[in-house]
N, C-alpha and C. Protein backbone atom coordinates (compact mmCIF):
# COMPACT_ATOMS: atom_id res chain seq x y z
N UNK A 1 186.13 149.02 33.96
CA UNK A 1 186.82 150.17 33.43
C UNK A 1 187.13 151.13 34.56
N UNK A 2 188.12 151.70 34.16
CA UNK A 2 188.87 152.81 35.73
C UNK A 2 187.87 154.00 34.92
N UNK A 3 188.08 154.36 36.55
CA UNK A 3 187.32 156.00 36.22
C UNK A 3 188.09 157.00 35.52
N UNK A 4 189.56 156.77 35.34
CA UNK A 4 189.94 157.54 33.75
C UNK A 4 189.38 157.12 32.92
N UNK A 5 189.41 156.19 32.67
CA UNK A 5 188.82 155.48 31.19
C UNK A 5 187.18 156.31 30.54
N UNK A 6 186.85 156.07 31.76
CA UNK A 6 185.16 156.61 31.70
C UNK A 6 185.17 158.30 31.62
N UNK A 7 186.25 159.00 32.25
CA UNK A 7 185.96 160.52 31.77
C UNK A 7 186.95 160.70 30.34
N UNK A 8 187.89 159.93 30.17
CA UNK A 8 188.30 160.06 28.95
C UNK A 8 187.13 159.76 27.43
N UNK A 9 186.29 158.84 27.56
CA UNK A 9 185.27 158.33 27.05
C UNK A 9 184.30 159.50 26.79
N UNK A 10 183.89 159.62 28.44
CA UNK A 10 183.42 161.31 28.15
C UNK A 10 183.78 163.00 27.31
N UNK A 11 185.01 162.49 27.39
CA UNK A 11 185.85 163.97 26.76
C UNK A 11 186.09 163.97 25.50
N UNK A 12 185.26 162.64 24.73
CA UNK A 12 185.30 161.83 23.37
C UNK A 12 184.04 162.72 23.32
N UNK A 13 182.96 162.40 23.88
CA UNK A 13 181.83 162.72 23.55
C UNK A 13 181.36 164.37 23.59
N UNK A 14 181.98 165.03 25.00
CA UNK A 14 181.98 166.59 24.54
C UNK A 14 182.85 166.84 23.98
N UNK A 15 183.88 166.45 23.23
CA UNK A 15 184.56 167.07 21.93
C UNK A 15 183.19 166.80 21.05
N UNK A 16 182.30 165.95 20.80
CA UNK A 16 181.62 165.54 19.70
C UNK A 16 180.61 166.56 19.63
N UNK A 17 180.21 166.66 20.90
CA UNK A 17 179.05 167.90 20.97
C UNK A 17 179.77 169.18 20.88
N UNK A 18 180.72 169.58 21.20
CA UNK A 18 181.27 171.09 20.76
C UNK A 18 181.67 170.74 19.24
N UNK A 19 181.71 169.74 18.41
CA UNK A 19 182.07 170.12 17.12
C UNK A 19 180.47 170.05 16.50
N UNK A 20 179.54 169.37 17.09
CA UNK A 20 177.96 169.52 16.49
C UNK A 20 177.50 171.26 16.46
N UNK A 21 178.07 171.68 17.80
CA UNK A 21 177.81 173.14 17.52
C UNK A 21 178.30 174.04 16.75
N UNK A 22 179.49 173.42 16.56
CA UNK A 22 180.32 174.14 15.49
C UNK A 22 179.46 174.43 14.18
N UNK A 23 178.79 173.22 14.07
CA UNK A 23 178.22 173.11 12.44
C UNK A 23 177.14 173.11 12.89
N UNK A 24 176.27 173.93 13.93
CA UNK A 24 174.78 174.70 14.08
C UNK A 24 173.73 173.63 14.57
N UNK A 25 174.17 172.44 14.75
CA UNK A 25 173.27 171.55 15.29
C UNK A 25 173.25 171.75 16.94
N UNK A 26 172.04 171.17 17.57
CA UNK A 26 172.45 170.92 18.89
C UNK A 26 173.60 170.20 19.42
N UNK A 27 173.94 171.20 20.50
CA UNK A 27 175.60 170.17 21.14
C UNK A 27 174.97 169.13 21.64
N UNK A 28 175.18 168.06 21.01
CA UNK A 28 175.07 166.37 22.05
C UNK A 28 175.99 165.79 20.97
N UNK A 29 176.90 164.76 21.65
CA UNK A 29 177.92 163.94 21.34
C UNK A 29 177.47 162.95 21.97
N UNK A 30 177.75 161.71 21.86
CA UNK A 30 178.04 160.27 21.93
C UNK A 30 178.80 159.42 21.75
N UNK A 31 179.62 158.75 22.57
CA UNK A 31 180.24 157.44 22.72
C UNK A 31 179.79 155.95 22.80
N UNK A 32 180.02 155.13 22.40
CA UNK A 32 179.24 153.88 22.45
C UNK A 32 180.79 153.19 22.80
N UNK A 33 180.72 152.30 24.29
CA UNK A 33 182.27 151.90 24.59
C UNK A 33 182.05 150.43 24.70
N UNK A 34 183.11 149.37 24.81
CA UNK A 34 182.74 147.77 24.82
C UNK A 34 183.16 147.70 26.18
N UNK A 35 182.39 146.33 26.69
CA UNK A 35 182.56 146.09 28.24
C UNK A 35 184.09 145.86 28.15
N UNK A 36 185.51 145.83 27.19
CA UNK A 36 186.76 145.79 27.40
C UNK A 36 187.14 147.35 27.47
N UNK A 37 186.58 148.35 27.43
CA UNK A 37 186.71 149.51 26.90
C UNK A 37 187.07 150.01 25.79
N UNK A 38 187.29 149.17 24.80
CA UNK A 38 187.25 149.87 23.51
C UNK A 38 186.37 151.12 22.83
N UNK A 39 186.54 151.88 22.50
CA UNK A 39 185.41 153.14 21.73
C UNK A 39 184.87 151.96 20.27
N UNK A 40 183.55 151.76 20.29
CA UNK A 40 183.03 151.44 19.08
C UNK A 40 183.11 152.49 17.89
N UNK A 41 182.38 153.46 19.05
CA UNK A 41 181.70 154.62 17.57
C UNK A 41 182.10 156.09 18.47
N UNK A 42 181.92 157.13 18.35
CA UNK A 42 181.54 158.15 18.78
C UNK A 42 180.99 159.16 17.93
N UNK A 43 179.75 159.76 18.03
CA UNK A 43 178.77 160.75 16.84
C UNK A 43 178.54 162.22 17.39
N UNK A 44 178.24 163.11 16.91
CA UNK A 44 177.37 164.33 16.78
C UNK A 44 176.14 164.38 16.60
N UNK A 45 175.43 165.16 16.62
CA UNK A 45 174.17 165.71 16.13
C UNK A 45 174.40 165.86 14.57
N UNK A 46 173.70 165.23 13.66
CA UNK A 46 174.12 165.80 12.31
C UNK A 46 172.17 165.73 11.95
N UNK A 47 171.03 166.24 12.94
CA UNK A 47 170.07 166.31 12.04
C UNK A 47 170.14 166.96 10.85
N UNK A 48 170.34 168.56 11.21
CA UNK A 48 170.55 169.22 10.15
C UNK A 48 171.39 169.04 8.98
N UNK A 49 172.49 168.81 9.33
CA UNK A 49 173.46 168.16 8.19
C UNK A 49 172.84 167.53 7.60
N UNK A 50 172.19 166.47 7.59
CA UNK A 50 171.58 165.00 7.29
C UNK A 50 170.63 165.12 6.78
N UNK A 51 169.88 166.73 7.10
CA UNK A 51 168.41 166.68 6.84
C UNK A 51 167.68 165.41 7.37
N UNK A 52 167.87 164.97 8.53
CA UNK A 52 167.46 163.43 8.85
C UNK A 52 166.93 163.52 10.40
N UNK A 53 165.81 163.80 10.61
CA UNK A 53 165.24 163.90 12.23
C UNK A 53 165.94 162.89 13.22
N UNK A 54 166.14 161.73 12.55
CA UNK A 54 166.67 160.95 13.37
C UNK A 54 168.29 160.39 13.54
N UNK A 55 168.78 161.58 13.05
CA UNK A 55 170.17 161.89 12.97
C UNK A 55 170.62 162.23 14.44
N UNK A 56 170.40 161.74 15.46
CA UNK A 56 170.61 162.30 17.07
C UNK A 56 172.24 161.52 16.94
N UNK A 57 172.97 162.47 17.97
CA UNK A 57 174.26 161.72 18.55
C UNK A 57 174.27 160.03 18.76
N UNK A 58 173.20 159.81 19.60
CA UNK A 58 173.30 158.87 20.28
C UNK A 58 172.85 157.49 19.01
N UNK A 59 171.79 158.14 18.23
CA UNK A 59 171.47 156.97 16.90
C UNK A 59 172.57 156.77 16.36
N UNK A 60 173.65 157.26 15.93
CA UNK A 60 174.15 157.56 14.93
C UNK A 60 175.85 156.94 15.57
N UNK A 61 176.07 157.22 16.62
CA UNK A 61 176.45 156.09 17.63
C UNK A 61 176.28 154.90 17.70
N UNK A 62 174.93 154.74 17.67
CA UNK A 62 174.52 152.87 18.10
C UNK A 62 175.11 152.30 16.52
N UNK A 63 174.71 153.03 15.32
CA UNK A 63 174.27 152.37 14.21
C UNK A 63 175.96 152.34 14.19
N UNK A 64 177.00 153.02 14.35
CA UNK A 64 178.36 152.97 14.12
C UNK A 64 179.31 152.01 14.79
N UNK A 65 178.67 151.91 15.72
CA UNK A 65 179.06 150.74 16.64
C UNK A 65 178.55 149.00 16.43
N UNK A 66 177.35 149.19 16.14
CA UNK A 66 177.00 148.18 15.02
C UNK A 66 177.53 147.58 13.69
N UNK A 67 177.87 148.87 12.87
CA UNK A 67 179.07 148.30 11.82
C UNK A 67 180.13 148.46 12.42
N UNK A 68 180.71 148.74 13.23
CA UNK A 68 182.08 148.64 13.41
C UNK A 68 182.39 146.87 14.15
N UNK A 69 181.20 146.27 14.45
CA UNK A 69 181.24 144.87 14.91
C UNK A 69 181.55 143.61 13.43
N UNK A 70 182.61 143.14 13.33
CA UNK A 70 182.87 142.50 12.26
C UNK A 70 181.44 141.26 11.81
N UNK A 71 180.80 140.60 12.47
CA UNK A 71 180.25 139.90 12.24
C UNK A 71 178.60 139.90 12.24
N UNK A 72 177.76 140.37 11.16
CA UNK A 72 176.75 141.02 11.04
C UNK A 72 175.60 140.06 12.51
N UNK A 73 175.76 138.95 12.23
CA UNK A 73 175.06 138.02 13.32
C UNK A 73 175.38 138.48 14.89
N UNK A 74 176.79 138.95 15.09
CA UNK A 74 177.40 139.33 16.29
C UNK A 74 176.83 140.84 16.59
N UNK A 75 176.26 141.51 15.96
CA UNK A 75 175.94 143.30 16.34
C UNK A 75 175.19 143.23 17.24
N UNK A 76 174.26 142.77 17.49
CA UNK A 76 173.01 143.14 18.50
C UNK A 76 173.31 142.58 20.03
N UNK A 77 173.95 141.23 19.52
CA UNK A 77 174.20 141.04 20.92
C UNK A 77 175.73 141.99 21.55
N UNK A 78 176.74 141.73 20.56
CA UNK A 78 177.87 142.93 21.40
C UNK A 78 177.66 144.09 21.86
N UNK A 79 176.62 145.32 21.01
CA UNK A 79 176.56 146.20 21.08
C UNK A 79 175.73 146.44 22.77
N UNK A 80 174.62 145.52 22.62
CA UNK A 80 173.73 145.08 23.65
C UNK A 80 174.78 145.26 24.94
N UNK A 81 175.78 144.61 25.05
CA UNK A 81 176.92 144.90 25.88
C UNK A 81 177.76 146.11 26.70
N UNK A 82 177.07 146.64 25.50
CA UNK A 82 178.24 148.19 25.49
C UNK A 82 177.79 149.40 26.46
N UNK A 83 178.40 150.28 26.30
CA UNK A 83 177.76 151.35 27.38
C UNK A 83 177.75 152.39 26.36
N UNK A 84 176.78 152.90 26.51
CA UNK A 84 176.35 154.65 25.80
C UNK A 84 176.98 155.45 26.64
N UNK A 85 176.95 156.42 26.24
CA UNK A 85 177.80 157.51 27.34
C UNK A 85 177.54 158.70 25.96
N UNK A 86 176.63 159.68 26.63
CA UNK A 86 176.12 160.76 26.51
C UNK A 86 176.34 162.17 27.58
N UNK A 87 177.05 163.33 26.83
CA UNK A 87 176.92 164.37 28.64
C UNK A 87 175.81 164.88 28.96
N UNK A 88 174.86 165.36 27.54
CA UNK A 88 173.77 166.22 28.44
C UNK A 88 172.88 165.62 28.69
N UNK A 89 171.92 165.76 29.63
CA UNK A 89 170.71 165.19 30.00
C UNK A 89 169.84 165.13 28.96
N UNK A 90 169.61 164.31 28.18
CA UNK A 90 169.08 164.25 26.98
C UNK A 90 168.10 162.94 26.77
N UNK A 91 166.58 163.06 26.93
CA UNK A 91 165.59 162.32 26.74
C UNK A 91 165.59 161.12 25.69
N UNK A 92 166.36 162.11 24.69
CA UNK A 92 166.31 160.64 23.44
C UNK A 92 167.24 159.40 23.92
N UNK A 93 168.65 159.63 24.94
CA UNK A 93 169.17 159.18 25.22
C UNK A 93 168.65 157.93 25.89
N UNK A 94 167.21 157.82 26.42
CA UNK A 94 167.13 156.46 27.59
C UNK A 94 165.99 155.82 26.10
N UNK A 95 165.37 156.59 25.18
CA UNK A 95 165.06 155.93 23.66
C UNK A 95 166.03 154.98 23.44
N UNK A 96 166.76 155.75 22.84
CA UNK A 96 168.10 154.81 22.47
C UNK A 96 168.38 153.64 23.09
N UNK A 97 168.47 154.14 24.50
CA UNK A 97 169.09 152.97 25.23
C UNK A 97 168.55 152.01 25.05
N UNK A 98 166.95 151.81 25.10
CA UNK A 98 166.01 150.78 25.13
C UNK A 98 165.85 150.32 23.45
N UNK A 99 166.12 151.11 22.49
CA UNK A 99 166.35 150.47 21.26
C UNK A 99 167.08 149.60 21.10
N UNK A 100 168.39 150.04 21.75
CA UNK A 100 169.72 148.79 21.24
C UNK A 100 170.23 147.81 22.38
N UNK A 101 168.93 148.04 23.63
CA UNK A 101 168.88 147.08 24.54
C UNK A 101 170.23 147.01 25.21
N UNK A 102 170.91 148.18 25.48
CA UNK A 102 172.10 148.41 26.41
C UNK A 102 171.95 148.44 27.70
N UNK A 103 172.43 147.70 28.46
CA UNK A 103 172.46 147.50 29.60
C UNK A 103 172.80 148.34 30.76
N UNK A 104 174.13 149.34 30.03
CA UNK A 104 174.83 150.53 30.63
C UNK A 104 174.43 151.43 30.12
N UNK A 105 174.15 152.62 30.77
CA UNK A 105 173.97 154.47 30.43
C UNK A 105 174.73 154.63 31.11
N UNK A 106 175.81 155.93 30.81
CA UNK A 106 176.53 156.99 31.36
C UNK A 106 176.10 157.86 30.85
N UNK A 107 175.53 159.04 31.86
CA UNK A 107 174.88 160.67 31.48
C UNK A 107 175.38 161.47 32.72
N UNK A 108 176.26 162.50 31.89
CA UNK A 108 176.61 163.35 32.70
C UNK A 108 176.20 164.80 31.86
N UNK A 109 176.41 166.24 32.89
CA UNK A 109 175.76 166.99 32.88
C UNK A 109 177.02 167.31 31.41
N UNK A 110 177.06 168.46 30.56
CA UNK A 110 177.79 169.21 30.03
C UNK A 110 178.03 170.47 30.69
N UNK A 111 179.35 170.91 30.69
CA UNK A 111 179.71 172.10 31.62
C UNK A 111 180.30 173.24 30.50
């Protein structure tokens, strides 16, 4: 992937976190991209919304990118593929990573 691709990807994900703040959650957004660059998923923070602790950007991401894979047998390994891409330095983020066994992290700062 060109390095447009990857800050465009990014500018997916802080749109996601400036609209989480919008609606009072913490700003973190998430992208989940395929090694062709396709966008699987991209999420917000919706704990609060959700009433759901484990409502993070980055969960809520993986799990979208997961259904968005047509073939229920095919999710774990495609997704496994994919790259997360998160801006803020965010702890749950290398959780995640190791949940859905992604190979790629992109973490950049939020400005």
């Amino acid at each position: 992937m060109t390095s447009t691709g990857a800050v465009s990807h990014m500018a997916l994900a802080l749109a996601e976190a400036r609209a989480a703040a919008a609606r009072g959650e913490v700003p973190v957004g998430a992208v989940v991209v395929s090694p062709t660059g396709e966008v699987l998923a991209v999420a917000g923070n919706r704990t609060l919304e959700l009433r759901d602790p484990t409502a993070h950007a980055e969960t809520l991401a993986i799990r979208g990118a997961c259904a968005a894979v047509a073939q229920p047998i095919d999710r774990i390994a495609v997704v496994a593929e994919c790259r997360l891409e998160a801006p803020p330095d965010h702890d749950i983020v290398f959780n995640q990573q190791d949940a859905h066994r992604s190979r790629r992290l992109a973490r950049r700062e939020a400005r």
